[in-house]
PDB file of N, CA and C in Angstrom:
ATOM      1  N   UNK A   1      -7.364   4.992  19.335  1.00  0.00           N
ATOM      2  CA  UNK A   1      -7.099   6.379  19.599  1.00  0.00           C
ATOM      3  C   UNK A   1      -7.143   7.140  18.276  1.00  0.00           C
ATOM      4  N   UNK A   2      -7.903   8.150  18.304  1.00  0.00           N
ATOM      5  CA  UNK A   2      -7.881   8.553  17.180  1.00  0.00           C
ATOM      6  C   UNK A   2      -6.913  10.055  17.401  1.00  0.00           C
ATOM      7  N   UNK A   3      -6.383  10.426  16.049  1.00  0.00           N
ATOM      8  CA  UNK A   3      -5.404  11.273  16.209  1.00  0.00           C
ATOM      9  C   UNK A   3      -5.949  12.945  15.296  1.00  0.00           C
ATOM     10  N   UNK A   4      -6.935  12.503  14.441  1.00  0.00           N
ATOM     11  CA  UNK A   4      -7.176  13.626  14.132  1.00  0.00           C
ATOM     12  C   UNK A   4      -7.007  14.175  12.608  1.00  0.00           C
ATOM     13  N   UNK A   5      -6.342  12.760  12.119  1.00  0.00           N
ATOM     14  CA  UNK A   5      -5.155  13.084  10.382  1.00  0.00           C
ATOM     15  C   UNK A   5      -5.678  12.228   9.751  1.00  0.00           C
ATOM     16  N   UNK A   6      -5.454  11.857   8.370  1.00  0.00           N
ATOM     17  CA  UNK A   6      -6.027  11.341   7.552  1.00  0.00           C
ATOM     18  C   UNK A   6      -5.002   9.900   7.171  1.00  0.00           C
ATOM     19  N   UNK A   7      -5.302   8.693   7.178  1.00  0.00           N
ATOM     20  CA  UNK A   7      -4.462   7.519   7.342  1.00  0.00           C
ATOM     21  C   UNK A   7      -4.280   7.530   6.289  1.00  0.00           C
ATOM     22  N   UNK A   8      -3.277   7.259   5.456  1.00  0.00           N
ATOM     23  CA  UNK A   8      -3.219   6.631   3.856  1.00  0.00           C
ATOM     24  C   UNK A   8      -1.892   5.264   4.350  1.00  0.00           C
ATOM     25  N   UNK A   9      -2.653   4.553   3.662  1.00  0.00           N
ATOM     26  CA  UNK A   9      -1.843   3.011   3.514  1.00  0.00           C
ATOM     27  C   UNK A   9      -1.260   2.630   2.160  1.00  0.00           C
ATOM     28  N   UNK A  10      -0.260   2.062   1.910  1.00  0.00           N
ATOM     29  CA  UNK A  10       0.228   1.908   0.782  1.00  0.00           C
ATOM     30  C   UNK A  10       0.519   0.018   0.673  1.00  0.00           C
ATOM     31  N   UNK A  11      -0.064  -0.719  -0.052  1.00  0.00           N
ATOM     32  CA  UNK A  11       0.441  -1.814  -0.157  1.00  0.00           C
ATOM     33  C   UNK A  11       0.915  -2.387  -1.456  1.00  0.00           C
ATOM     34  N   UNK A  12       1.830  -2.968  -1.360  1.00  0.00           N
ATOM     35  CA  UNK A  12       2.621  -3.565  -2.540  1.00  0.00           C
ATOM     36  C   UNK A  12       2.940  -4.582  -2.642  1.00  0.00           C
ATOM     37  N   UNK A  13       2.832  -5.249  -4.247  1.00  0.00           N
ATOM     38  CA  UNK A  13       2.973  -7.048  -4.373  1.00  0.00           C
ATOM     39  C   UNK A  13       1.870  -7.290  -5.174  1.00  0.00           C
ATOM     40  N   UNK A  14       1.783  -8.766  -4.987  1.00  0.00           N
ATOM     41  CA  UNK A  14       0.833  -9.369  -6.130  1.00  0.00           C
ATOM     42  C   UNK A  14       0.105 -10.451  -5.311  1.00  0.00           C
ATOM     43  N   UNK A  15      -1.409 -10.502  -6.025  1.00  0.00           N
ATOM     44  CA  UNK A  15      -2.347 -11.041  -5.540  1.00  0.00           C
ATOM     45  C   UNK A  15      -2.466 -10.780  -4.299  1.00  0.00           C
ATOM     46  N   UNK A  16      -2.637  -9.619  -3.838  1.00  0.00           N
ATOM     47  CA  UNK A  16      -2.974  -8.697  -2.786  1.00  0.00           C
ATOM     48  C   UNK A  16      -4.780  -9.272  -1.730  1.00  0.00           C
ATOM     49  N   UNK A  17      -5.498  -9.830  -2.963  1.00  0.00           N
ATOM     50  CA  UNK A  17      -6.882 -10.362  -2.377  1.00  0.00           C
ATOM     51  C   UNK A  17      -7.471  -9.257  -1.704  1.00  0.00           C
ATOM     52  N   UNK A  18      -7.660  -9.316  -0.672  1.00  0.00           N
ATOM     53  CA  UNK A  18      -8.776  -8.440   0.216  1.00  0.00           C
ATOM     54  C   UNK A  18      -8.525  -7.642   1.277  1.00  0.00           C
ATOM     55  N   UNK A  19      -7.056  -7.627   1.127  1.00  0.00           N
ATOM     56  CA  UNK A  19      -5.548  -6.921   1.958  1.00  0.00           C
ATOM     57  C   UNK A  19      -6.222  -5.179   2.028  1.00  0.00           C
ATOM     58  N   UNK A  20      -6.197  -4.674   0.792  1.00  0.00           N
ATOM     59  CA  UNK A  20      -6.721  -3.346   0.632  1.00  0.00           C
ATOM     60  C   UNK A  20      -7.668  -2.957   1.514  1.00  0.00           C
ATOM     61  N   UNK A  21      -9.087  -3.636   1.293  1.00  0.00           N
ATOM     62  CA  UNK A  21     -10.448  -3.481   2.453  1.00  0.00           C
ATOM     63  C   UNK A  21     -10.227  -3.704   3.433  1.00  0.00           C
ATOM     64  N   UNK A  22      -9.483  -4.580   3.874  1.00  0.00           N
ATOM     65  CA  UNK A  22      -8.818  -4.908   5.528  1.00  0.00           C
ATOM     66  C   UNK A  22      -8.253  -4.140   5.996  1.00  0.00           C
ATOM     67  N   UNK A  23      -7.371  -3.123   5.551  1.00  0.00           N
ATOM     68  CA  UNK A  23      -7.200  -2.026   5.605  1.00  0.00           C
ATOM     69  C   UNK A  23      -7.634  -0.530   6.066  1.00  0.00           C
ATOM     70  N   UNK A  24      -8.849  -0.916   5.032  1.00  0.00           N
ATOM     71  CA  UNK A  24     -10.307   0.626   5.099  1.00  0.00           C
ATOM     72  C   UNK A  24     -10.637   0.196   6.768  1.00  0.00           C
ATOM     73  N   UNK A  25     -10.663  -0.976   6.911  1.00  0.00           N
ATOM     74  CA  UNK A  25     -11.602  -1.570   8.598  1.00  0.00           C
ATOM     75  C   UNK A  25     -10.786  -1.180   9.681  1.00  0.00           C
ATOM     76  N   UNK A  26      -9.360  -1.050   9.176  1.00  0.00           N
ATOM     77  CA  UNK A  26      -8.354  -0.877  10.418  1.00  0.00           C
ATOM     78  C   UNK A  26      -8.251   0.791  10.185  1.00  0.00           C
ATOM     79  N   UNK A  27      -8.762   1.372   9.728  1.00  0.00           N
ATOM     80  CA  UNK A  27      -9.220   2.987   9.631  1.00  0.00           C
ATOM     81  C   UNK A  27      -8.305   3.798   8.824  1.00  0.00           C
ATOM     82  N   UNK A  28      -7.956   3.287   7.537  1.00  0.00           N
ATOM     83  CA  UNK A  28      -7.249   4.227   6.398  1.00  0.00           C
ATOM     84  C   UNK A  28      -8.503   4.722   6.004  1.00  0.00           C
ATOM     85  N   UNK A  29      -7.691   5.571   5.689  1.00  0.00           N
ATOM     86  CA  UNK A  29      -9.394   6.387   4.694  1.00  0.00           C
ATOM     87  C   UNK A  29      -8.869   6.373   3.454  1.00  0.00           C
ATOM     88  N   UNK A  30      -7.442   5.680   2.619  1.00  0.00           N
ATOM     89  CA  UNK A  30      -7.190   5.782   1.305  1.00  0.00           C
ATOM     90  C   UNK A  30      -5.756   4.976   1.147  1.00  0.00           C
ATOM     91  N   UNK A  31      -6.501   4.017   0.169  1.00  0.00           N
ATOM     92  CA  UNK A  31      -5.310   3.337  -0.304  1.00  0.00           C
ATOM     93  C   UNK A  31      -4.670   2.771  -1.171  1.00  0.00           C
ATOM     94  N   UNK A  32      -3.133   3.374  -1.510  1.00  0.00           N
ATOM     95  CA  UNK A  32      -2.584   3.270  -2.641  1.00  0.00           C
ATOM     96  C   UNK A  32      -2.177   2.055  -2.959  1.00  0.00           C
ATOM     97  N   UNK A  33      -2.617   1.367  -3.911  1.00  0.00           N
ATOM     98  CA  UNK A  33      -2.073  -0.240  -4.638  1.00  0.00           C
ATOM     99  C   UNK A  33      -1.386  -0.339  -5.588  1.00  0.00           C
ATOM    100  N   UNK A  34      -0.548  -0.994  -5.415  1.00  0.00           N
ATOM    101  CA  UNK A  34       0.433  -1.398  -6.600  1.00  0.00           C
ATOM    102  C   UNK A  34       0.825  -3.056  -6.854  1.00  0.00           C
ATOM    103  N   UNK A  35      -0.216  -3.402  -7.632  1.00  0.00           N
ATOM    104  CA  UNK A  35      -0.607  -4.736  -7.861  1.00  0.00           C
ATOM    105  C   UNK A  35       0.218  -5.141  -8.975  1.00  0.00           C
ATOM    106  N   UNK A  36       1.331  -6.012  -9.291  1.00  0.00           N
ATOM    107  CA  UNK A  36       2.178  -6.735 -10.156  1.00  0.00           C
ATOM    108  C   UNK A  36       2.673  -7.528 -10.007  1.00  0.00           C
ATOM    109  N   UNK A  37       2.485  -8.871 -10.992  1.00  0.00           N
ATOM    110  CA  UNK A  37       3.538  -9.472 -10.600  1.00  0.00           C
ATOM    111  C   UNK A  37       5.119  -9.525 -10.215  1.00  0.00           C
ATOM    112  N   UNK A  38       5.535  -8.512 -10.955  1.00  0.00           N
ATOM    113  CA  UNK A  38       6.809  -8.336 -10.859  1.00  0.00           C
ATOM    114  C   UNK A  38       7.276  -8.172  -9.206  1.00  0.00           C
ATOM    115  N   UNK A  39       6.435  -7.408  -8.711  1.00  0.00           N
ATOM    116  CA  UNK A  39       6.498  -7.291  -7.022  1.00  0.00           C
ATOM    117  C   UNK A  39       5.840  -8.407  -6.134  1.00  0.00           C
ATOM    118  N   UNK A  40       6.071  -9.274  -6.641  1.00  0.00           N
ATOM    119  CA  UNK A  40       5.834 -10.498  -5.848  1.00  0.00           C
ATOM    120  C   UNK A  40       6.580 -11.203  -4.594  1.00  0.00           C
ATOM    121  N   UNK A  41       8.059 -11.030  -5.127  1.00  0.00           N
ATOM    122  CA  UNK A  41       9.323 -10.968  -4.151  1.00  0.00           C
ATOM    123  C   UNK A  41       9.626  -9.578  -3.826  1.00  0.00           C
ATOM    124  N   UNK A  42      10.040  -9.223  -2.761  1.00  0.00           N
ATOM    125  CA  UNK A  42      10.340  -8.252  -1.826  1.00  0.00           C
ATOM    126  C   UNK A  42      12.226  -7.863  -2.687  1.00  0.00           C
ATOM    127  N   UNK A  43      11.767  -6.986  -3.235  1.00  0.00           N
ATOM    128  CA  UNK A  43      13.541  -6.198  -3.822  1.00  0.00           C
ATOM    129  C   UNK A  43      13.220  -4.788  -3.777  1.00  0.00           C
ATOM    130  N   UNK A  44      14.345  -4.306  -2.583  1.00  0.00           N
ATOM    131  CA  UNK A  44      14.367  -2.907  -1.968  1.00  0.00           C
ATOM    132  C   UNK A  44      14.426  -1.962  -2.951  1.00  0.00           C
ATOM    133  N   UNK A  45      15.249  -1.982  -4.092  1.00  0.00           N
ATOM    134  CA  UNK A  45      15.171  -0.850  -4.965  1.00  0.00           C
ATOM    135  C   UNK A  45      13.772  -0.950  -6.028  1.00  0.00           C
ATOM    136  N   UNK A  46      13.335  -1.619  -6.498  1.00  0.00           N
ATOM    137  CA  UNK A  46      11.814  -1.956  -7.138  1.00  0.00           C
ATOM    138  C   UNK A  46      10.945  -1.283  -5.925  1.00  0.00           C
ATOM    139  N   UNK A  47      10.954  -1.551  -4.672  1.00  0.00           N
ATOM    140  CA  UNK A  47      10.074  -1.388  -3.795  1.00  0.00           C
ATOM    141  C   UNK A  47       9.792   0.456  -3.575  1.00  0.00           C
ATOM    142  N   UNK A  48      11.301   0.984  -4.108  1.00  0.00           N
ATOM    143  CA  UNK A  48      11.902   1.622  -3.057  1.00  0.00           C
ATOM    144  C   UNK A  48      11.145   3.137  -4.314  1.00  0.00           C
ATOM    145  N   UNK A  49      11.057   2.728  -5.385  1.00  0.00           N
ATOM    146  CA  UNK A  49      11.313   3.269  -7.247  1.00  0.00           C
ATOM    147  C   UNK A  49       9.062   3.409  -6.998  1.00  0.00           C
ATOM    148  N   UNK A  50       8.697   2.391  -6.353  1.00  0.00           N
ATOM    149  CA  UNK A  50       7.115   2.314  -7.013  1.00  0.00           C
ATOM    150  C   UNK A  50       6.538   3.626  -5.686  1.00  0.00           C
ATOM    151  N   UNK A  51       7.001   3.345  -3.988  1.00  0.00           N
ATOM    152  CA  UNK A  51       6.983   3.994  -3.249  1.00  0.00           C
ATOM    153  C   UNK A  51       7.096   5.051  -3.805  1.00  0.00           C
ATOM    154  N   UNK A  52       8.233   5.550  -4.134  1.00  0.00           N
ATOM    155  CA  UNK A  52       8.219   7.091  -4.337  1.00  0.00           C
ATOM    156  C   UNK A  52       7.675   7.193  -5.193  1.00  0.00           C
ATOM    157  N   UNK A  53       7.659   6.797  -6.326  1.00  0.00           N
ATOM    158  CA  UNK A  53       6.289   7.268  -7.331  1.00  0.00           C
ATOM    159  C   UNK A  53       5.319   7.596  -6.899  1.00  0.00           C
ATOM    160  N   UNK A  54       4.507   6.967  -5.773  1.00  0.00           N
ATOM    161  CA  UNK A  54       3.232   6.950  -5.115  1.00  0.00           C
ATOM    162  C   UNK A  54       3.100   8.621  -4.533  1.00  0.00           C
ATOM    163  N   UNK A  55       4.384   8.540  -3.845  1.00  0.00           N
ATOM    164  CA  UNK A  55       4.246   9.715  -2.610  1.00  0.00           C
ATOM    165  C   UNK A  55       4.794  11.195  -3.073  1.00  0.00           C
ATOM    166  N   UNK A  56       5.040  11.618  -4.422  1.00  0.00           N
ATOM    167  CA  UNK A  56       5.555  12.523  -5.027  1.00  0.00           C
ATOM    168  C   UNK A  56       4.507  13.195  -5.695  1.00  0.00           C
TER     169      UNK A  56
END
C-alpha cells in the first residue's frame, strides 16, 4: 500500500552488511547509518544520543 510520503529508515550497530539495500527494496527512499563498533550491543541511552542526532 502505498501512502504517498517519503520512507526514511534509520539503522544502527555494527557490521550492518547489506541491511541498508534491503531496506531501499522494502521501499525507503533514504537511509540513515550509523555504523560503529561501539553500537554493537543494544544500550538505550547511546541508542537514544545517535537517534536524535540523526533526526534534528
Amino acid at each position: 500500500m502505498k501512502l504517498g510520503v517519503d520512507l526514511t529508515a534509520i539503522v544502527l550497530g555494527d557490521a550492518l552488511g547489506s541491511l541498508p539495500q534491503e531496506l531501499i527494496a522494502y521501499g525507503a527512499e533514504r537511509i540513515l547509518v550509523a555504523a560503529d563498533p561501539i553500537l554493537k550491543e543494544y544500550r538505550t541511552e547511546l541508542y537514544a544520543e545517535v537517534v536524535a542526532g540523526a533526526v534534528i
